[in-house]
Protein backbone atom coordinates (compact mmCIF):
# COMPACT_ATOMS: atom_id res chain seq x y z
CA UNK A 1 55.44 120.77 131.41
CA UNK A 2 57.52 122.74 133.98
CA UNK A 3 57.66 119.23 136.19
CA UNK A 4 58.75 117.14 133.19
CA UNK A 5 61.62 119.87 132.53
CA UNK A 6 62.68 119.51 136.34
CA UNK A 7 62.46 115.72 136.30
CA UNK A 8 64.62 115.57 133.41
CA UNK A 9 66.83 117.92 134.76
CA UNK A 10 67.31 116.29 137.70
CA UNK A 11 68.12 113.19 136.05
CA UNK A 12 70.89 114.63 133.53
CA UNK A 13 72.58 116.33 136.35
CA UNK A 14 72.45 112.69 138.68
CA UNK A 15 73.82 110.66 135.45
CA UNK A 16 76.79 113.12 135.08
CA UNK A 17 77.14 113.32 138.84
CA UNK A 18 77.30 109.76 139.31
CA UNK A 19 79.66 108.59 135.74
CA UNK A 20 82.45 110.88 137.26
CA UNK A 21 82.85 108.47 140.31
CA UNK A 22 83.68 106.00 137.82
CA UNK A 23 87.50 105.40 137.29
CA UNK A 24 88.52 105.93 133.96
CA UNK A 25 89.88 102.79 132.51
CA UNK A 26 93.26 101.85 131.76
CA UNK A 27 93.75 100.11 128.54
CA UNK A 28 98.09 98.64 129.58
CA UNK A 29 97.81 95.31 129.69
CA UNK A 30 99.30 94.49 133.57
CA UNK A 31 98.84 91.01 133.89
CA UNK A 32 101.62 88.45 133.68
CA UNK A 33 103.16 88.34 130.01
CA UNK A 34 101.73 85.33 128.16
CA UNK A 35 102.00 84.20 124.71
CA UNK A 36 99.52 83.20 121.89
CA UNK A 37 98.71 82.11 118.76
CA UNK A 38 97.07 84.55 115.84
CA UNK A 39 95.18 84.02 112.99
CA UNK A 40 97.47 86.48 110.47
CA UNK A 41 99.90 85.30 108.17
CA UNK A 42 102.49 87.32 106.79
CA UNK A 43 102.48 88.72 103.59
CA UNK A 44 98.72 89.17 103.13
CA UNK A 45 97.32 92.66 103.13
CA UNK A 46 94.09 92.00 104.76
CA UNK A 47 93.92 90.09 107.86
CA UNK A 48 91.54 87.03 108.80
CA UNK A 49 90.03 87.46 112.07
CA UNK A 50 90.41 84.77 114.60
CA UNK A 51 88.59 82.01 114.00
CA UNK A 52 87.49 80.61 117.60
CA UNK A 53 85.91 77.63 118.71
CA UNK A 54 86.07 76.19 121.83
CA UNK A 55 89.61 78.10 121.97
CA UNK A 56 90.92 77.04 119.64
CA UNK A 57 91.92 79.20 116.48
CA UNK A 58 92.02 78.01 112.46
CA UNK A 59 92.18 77.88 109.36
CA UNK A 60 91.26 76.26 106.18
CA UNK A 61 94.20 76.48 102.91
CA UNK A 62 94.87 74.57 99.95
CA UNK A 63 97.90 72.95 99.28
CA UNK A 64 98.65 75.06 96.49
CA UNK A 65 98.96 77.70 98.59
CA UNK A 66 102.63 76.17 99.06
CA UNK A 67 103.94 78.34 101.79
CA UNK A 68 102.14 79.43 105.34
CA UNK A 69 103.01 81.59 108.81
CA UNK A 70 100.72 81.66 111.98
CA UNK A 71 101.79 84.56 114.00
CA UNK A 72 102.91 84.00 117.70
CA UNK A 73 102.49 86.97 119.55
CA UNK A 74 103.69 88.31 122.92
CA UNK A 75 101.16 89.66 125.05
CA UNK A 76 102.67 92.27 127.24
CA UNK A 77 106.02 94.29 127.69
CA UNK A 78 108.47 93.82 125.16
CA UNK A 79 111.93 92.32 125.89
CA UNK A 80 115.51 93.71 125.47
CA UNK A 81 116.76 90.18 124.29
CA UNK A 82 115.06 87.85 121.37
CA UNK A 83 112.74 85.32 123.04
CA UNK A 84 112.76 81.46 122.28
CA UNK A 85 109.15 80.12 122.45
CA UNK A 86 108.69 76.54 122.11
CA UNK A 87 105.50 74.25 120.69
CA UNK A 88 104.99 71.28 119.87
CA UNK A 89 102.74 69.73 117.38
CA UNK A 90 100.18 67.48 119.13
CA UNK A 91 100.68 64.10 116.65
CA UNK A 92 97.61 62.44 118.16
CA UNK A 93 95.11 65.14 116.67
CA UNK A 94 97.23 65.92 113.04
CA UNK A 95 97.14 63.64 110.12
CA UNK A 96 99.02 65.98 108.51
CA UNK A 97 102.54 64.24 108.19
CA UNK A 98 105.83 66.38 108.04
CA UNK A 99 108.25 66.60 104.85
CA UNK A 100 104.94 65.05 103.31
CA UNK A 101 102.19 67.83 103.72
CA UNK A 102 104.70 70.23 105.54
CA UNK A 103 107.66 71.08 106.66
CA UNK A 104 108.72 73.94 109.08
CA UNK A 105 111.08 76.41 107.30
CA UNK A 106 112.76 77.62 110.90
CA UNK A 107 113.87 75.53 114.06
CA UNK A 108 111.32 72.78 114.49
CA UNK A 109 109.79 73.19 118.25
CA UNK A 110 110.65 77.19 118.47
CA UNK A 111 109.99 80.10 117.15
CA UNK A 112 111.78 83.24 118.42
CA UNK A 113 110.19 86.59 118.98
CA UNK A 114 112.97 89.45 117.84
CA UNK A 115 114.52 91.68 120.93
CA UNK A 116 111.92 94.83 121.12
CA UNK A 117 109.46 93.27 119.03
CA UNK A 118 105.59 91.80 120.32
CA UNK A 119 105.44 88.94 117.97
CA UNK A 120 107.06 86.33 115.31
CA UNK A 121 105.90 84.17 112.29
CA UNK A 122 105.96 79.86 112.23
CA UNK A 123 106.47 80.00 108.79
CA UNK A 124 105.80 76.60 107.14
CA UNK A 125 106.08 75.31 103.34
CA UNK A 126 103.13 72.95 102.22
CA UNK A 127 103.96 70.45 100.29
CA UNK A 128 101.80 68.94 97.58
CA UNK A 129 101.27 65.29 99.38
CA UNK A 130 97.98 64.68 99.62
CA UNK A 131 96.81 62.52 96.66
CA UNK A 132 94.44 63.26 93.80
CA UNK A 133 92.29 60.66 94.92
CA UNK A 134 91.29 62.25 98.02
CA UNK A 135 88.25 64.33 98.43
CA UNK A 136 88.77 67.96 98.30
CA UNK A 137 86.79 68.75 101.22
CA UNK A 138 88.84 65.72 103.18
CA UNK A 139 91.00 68.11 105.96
CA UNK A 140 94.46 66.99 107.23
CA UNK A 141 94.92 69.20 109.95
CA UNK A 142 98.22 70.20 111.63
CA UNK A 143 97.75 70.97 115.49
CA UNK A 144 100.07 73.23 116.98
CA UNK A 145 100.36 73.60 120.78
CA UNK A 146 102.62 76.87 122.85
CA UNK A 147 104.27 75.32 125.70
CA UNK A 148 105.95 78.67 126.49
CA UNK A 149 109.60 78.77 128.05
CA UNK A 150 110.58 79.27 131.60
CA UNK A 151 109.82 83.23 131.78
CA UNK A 152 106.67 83.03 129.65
CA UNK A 153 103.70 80.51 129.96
CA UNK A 154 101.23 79.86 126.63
CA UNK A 155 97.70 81.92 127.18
CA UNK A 156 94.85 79.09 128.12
CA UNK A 157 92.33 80.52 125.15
CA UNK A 158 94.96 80.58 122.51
CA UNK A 159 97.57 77.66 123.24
CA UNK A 160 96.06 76.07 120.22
CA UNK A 161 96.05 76.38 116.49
CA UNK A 162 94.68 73.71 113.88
CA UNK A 163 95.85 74.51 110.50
CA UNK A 164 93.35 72.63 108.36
CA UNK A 165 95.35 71.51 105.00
CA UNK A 166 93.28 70.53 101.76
CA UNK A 167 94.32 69.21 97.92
C-alpha cells in the first residue's frame, strides 16, 4: 500500500511539474486579417451553425422567406475607416437568376464592413420566381465567392457560400 501511495505520488507531482513548462496559450488572433463568410443572418435570435462541406458553407430557405443576409465577417483587428469587400457571384454554379429569384438590396459586388466594427450583412430580397410547377425539393442555388480588396484577402475555408433557394 505504502509503494502504491509513493508511485502515485510521484506521478502527481511529475504531471504538475511537467504542465507548467507548457506556455499558456494565447487566444488574439495574430495572423494576417482575412475575411469570411458566416452562416447567421440578421434578425434571427438563434443562430445556425456553419454548415461545412468541403468548405464550403449553406443553407437551405424557401422563397417565402422573402428577404435574406449572410454575414461577412472580418477576422482580425478592427479598422478606423469602413471597409469595402468585394464578391462576386460565381454564374457557372447558380441557377438562381437575379431580379428573378433575387436581388441584392445594397451595392451589387460589395459589401462594406462599418469603421470599428468585425463584420457586415449581404442582405438580399427573394423573390417569388420559381414556378409552381417545380418540385419543392428542386434547389436553385446562389453561389457567392469573397475576392477580398487590396488590404484584405478572402479566407481559403470560407471564400464560399451557396445559398440554396426553394418554392
Amino acid at each position: 500500500m505504502k509503494n502504491k501511495f509513493i508511485c502515485f505520488l510521484t506521478a502527481g507531482v511529475l504531471a504538475l511539474s511537467l504542465s507548467s513548462c507548457f506556455e499558456n496559450p494565447t487566444w488574439t488572433y495574430d495572423l494576417a486579417p482575412v475575411v469570411e463568410f458566416k452562416n447567421p443572418r440578421a434578425g434571427f435570435a438563434t443562430q445556425p451553425t456553419n454548415n461545412v462541406s468541403n468548405g464550403v458553407a449553406q443553407r437551405t430557405i424557401r422563397q417565402l422567406l422573402k428577404r435574406d443576409s449572410i454575414l461577412v465577417q472580418l477576422v482580425g483587428a478592427q479598422r478606423a475607416e469602413a471597409t469595402s469587400i468585394g464578391y462576386i457571384i460565381d454564374a457557372s454554379k447558380s441557377t438562381a437568376v437575379e431580379n428573378i429569384n433575387y436581388r441584392i438590396l445594397e451595392t451589387k459586388g460589395t459589401v462594406t464592413i462599418p469603421a470599428n466594427s468585425s463584420s457586415a450583412y449581404l442582405k438580399f430580397e427573394i423573390l417569388e420566381g420559381i414556378p409552381t410547377t417545380v418540385a419543392a425539393t428542386q434547389n436553385y442555388p446562389l453561389v457567392l465567392t469573397l475576392v477580398g480588396n487590396d488590404q484584405l484577402k478572402p479566407s481559403e475555408n470560407y471564400k464560399t457560400f451557396t445559398l440554396n433557394i426553394r418554392r
